[in-house]
C-alpha atoms as a PDB file:
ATOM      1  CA  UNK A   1     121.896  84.874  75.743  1.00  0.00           C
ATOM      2  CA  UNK A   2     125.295  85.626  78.210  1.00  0.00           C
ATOM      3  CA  UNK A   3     125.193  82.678  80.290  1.00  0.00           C
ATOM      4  CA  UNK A   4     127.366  83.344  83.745  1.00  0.00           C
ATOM      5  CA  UNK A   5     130.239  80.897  85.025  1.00  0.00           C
ATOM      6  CA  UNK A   6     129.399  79.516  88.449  1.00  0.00           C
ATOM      7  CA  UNK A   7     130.775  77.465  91.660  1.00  0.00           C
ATOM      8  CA  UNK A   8     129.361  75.446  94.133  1.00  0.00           C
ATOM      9  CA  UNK A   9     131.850  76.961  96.369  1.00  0.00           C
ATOM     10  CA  UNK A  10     130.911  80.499  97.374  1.00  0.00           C
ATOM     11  CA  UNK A  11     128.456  82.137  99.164  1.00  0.00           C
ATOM     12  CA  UNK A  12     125.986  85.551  98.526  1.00  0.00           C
ATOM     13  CA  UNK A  13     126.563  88.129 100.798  1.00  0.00           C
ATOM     14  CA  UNK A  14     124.851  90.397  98.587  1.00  0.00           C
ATOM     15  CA  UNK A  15     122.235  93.080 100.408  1.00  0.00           C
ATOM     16  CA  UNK A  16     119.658  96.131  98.982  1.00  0.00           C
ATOM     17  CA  UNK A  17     122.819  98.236  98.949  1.00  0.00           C
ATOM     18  CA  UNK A  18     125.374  96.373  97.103  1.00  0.00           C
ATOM     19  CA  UNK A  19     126.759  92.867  96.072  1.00  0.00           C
ATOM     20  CA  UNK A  20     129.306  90.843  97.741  1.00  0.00           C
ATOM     21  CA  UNK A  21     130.588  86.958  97.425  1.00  0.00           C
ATOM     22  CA  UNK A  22     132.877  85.056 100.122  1.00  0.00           C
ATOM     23  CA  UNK A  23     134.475  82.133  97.790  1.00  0.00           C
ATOM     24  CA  UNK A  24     135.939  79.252 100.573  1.00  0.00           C
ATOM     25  CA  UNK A  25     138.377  76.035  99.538  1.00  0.00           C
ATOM     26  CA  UNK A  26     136.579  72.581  99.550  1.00  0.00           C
ATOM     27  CA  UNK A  27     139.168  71.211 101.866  1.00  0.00           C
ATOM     28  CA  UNK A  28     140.055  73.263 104.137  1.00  0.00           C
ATOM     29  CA  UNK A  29     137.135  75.954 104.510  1.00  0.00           C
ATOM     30  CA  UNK A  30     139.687  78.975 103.690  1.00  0.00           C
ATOM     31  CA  UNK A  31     139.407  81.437 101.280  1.00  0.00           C
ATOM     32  CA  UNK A  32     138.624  84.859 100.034  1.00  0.00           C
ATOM     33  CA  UNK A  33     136.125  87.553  99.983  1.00  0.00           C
ATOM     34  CA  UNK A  34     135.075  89.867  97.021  1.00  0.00           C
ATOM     35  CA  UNK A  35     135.358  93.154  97.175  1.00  0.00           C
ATOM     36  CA  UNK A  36     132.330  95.634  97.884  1.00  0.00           C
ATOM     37  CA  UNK A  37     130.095  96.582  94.817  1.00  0.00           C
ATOM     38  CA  UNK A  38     127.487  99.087  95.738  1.00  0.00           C
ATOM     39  CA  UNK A  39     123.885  98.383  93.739  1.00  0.00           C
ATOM     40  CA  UNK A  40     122.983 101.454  91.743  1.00  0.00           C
ATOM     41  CA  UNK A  41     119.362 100.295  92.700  1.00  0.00           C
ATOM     42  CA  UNK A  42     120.729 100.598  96.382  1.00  0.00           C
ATOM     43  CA  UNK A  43     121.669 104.421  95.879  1.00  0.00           C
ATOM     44  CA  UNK A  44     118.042 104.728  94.652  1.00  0.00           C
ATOM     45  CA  UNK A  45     116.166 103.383  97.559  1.00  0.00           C
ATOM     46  CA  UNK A  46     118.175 104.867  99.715  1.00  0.00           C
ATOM     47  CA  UNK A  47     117.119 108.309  98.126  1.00  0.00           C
ATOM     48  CA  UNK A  48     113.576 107.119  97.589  1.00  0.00           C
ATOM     49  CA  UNK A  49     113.298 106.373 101.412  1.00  0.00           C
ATOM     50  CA  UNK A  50     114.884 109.677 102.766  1.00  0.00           C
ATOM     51  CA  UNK A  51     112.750 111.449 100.115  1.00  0.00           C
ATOM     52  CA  UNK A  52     109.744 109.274 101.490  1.00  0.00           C
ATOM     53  CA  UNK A  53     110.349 110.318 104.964  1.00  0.00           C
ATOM     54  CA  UNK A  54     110.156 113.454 103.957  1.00  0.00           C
ATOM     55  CA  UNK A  55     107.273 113.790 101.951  1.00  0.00           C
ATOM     56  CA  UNK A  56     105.218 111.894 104.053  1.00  0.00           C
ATOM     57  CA  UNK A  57     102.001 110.852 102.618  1.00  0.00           C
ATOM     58  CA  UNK A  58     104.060 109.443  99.129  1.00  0.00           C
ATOM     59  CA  UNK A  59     105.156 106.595 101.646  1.00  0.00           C
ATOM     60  CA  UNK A  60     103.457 103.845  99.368  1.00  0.00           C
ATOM     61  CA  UNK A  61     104.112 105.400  96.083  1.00  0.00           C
ATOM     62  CA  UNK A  62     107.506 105.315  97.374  1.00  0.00           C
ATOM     63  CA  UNK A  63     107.930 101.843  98.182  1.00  0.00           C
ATOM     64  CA  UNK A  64     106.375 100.773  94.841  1.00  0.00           C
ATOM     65  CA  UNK A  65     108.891 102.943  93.391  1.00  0.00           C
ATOM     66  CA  UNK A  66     111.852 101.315  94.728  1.00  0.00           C
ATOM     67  CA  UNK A  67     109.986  98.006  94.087  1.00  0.00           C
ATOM     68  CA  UNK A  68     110.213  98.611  90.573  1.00  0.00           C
ATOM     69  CA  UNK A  69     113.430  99.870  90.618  1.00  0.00           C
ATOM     70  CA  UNK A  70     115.372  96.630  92.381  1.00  0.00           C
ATOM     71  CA  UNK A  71     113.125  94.341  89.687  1.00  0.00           C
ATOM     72  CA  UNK A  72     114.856  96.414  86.483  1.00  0.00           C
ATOM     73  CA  UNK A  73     118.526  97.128  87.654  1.00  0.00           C
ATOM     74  CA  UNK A  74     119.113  94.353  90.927  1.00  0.00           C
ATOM     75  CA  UNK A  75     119.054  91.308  88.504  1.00  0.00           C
ATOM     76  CA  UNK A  76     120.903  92.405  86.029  1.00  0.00           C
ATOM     77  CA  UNK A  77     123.534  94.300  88.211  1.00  0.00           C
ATOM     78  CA  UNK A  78     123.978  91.555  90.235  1.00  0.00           C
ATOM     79  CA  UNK A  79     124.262  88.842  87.636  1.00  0.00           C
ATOM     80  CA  UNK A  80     127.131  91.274  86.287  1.00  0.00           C
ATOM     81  CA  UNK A  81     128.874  91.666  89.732  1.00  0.00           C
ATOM     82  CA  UNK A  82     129.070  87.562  90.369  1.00  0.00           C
ATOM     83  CA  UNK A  83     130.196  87.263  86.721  1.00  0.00           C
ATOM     84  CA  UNK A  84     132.981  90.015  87.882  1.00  0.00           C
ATOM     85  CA  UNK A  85     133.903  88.075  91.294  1.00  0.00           C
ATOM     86  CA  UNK A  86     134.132  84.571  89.560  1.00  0.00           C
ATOM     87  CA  UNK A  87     136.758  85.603  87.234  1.00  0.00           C
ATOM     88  CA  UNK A  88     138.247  87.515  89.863  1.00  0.00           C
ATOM     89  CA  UNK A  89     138.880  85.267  92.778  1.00  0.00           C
ATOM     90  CA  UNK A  90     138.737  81.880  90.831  1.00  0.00           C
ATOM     91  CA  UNK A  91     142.399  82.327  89.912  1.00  0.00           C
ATOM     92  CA  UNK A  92     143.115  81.439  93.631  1.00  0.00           C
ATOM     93  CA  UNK A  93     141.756  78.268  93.086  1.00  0.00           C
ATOM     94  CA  UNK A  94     142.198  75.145  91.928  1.00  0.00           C
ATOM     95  CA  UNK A  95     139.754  73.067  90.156  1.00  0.00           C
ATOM     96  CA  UNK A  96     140.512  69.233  90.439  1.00  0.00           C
ATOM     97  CA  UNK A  97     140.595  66.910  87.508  1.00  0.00           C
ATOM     98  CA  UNK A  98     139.494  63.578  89.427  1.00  0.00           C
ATOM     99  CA  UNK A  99     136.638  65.154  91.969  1.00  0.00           C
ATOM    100  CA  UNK A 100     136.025  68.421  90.816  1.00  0.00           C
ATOM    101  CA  UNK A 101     136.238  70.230  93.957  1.00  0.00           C
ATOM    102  CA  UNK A 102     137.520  73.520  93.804  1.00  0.00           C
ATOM    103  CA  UNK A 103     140.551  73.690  96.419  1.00  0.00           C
ATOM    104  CA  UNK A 104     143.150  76.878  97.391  1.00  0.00           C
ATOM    105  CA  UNK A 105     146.640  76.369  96.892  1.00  0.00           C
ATOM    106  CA  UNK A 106     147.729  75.147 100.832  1.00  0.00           C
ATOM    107  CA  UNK A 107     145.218  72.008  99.199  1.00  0.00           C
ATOM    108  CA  UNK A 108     146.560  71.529  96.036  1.00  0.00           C
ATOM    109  CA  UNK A 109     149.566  68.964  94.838  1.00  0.00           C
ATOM    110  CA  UNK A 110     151.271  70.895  92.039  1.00  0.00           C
ATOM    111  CA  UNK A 111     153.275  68.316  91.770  1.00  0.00           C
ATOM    112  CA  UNK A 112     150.502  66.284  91.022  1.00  0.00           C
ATOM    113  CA  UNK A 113     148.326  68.813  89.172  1.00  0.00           C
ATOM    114  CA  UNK A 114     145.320  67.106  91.596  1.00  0.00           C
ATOM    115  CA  UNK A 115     144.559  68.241  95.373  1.00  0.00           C
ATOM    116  CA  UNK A 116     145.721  67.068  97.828  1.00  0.00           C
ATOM    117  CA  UNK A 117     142.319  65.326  98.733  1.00  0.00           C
ATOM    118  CA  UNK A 118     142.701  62.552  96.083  1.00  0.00           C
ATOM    119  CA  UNK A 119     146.641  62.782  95.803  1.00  0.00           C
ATOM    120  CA  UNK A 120     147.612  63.501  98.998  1.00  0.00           C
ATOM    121  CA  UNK A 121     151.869  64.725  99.476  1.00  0.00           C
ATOM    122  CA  UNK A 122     153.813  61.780 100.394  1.00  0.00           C
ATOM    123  CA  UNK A 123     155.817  63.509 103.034  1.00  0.00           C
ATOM    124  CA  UNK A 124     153.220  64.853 104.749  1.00  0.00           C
ATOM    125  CA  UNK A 125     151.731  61.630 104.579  1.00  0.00           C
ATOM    126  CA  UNK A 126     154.725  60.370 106.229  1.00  0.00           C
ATOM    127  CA  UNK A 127     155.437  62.920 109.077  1.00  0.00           C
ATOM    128  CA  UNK A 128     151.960  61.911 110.299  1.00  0.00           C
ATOM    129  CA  UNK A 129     152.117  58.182 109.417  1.00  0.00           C
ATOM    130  CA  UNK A 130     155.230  58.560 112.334  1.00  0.00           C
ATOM    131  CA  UNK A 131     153.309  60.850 114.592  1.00  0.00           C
ATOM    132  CA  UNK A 132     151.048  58.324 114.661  1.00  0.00           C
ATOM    133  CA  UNK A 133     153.107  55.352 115.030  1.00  0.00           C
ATOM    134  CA  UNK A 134     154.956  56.904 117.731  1.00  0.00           C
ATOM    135  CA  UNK A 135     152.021  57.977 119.912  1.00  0.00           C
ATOM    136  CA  UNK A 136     150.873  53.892 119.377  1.00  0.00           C
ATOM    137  CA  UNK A 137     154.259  52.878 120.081  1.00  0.00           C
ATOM    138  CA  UNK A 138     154.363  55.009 123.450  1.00  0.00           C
ATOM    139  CA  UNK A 139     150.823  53.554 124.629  1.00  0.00           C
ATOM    140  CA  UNK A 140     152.279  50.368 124.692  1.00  0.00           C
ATOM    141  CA  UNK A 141     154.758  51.055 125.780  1.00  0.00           C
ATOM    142  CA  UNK A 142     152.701  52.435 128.824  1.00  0.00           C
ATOM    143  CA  UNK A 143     150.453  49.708 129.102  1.00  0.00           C
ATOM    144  CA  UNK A 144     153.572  47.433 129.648  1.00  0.00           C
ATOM    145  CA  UNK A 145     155.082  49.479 132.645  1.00  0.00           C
ATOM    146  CA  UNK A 146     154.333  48.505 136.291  1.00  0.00           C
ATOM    147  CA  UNK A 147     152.956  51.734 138.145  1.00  0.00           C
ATOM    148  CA  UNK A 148     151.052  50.056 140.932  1.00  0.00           C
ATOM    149  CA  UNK A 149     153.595  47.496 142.587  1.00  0.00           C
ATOM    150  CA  UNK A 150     154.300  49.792 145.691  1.00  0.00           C
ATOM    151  CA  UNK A 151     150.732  50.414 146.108  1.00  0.00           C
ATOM    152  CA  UNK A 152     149.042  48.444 148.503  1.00  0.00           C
ATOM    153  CA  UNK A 153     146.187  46.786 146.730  1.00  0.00           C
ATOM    154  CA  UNK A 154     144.930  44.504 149.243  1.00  0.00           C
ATOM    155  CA  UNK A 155     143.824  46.271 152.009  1.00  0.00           C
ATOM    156  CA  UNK A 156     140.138  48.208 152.073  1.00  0.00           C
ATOM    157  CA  UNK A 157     140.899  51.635 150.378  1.00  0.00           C
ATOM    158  CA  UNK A 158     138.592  54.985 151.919  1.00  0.00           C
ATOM    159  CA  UNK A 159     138.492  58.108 150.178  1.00  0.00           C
ATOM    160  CA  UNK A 160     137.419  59.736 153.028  1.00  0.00           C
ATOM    161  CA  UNK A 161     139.021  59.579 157.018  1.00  0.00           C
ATOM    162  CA  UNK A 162     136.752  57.627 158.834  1.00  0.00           C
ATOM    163  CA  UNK A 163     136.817  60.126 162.327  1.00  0.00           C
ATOM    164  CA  UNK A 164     137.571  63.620 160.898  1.00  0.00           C
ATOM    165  CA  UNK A 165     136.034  63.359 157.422  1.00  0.00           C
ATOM    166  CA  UNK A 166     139.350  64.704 155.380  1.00  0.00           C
ATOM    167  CA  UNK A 167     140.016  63.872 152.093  1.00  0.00           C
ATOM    168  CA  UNK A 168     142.864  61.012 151.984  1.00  0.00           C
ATOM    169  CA  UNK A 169     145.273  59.539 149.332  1.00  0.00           C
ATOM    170  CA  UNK A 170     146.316  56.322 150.787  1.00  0.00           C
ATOM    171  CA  UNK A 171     148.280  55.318 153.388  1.00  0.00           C
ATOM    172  CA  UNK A 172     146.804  53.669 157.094  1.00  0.00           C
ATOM    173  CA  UNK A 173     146.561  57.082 158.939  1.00  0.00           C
ATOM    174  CA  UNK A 174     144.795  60.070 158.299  1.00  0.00           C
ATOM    175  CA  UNK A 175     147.519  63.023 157.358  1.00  0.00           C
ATOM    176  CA  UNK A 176     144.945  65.662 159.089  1.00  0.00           C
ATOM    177  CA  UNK A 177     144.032  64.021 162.920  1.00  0.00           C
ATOM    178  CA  UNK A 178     146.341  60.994 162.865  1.00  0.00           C
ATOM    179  CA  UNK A 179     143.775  58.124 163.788  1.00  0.00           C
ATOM    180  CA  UNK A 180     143.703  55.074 161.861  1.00  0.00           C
ATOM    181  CA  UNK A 181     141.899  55.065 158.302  1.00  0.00           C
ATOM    182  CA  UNK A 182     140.761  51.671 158.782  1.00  0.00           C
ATOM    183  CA  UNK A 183     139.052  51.214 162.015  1.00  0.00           C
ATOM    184  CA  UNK A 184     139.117  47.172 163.203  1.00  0.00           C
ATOM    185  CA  UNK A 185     137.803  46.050 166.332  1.00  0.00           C
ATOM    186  CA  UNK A 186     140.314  43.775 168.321  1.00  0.00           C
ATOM    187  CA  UNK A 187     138.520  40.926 170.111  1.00  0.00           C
ATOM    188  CA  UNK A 188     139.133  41.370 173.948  1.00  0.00           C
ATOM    189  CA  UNK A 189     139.072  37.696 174.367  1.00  0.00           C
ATOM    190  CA  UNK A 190     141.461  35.988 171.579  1.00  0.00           C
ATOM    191  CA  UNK A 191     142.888  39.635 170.569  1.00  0.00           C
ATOM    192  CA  UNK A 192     141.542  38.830 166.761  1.00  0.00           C
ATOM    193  CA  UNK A 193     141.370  41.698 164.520  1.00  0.00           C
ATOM    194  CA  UNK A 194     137.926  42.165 162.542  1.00  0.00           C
ATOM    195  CA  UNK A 195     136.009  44.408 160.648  1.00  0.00           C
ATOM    196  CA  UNK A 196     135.027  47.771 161.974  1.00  0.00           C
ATOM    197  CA  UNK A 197     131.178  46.666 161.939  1.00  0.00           C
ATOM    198  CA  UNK A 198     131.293  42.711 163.205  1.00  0.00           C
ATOM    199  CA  UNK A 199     129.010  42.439 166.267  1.00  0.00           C
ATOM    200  CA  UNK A 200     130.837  39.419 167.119  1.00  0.00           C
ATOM    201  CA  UNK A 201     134.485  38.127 166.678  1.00  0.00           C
ATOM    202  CA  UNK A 202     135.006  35.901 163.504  1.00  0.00           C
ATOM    203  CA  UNK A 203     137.506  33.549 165.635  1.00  0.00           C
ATOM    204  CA  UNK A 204     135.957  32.693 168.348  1.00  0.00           C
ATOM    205  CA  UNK A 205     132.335  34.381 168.570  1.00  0.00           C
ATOM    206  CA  UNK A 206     132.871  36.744 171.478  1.00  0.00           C
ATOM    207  CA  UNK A 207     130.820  39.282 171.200  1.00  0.00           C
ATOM    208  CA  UNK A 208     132.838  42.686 170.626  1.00  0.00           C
ATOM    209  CA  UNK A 209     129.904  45.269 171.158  1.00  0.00           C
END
């Protein structure tokens, strides 16, 4: 009995009309597609139809017919066509000693005669070992710079002015109508400032509404 050399690795594109494998590295997800291989039993169904359309009435014997025809030559034809694409395609690959993963040659150490995955290219390794490092290195650096010393973080912050409704970014007036963004009553009697809603004055009690 032939017995047929397989992969985990590919996938069957194969229709009714003909037989076709996409084979994809284990890394990376790239790889390679096998060529077009029309199904004899496709040619026959598709004559078996148009003659069914035309006859008519033979519409069932028909599709029995082509039944029967897919059963005797589809297995065999396309147990021959993935025996044709393996040996084909698999000398793109790479089949690793240590994990057995099948890998293309952008994944594979030659160097190493492994991929990539378990013997990874020490300068590669490197250039992103200092990409890394470097983007750390910068965060701290960040993290250890003053941005906020000439902002004023004290006094009440508004999105919003409080008279014309415009969108502000700091500052004590409003860049749109020029009226102050923070709105204190002033205490007519002791000339205290307080906040916009205080009924009465915090220093001495007068009553500012």
């Amino acid at each position: 009995m032939d017995i047929i050399e397989f992969t985990d690795n590919y996938e069957d594109l194969s229709t009714d009309t003909g037989f076709q494998f996409k084979f994809y590295c284990e890394r990376c997800g790239n790889g390679y597609m096998s060529e077009f291989r029309p199904s004899p039993a496709g040619r026959a169904t598709g004559l078996l139809r148009a003659a069914g359309g035309l006859l008519g009435g033979m519409t069932g014997k028909v599709g029995d017919t082509v039944y029967e025809i897919q059963r005797a030559i589809g297995g065999p034809a396309h147990d021959n066509a993935l025996k044709e694409a393996v040996g084909h395609i698999r000398k793109q690959f790479h089949q690793c000693s240590r994990c057995g993963e099948w890998m293309c040659d952008n994944c594979w150490n030659t160097e190493r005669s492994m991929c990539k995955q378990c013997a990874p290219e020490t300068h590669e390794e490197l250039a992103a070992m200092q990409a890394t490092a470097t983007v750390d290195q910068m965060r701290e650096r960040v993290a250890q710079t003053d941005y906020a010393s000439a902002i004023n973080v004290t006094d009440t912050a508004v999105a919003r002015c409080p008279h014309c409704g415009s969108k502000v970014s700091g500052g004590k007036f409003c860049n749109e109508c020029g009226k102050p963004l923070i709105a204190r009553g002033t205490c007519s009697r002791c000339g205290s400032e307080n906040s916009p809603d205080a009924r009465f004055c915090s220093e001495c009690g007068e009553r500012l509404v």
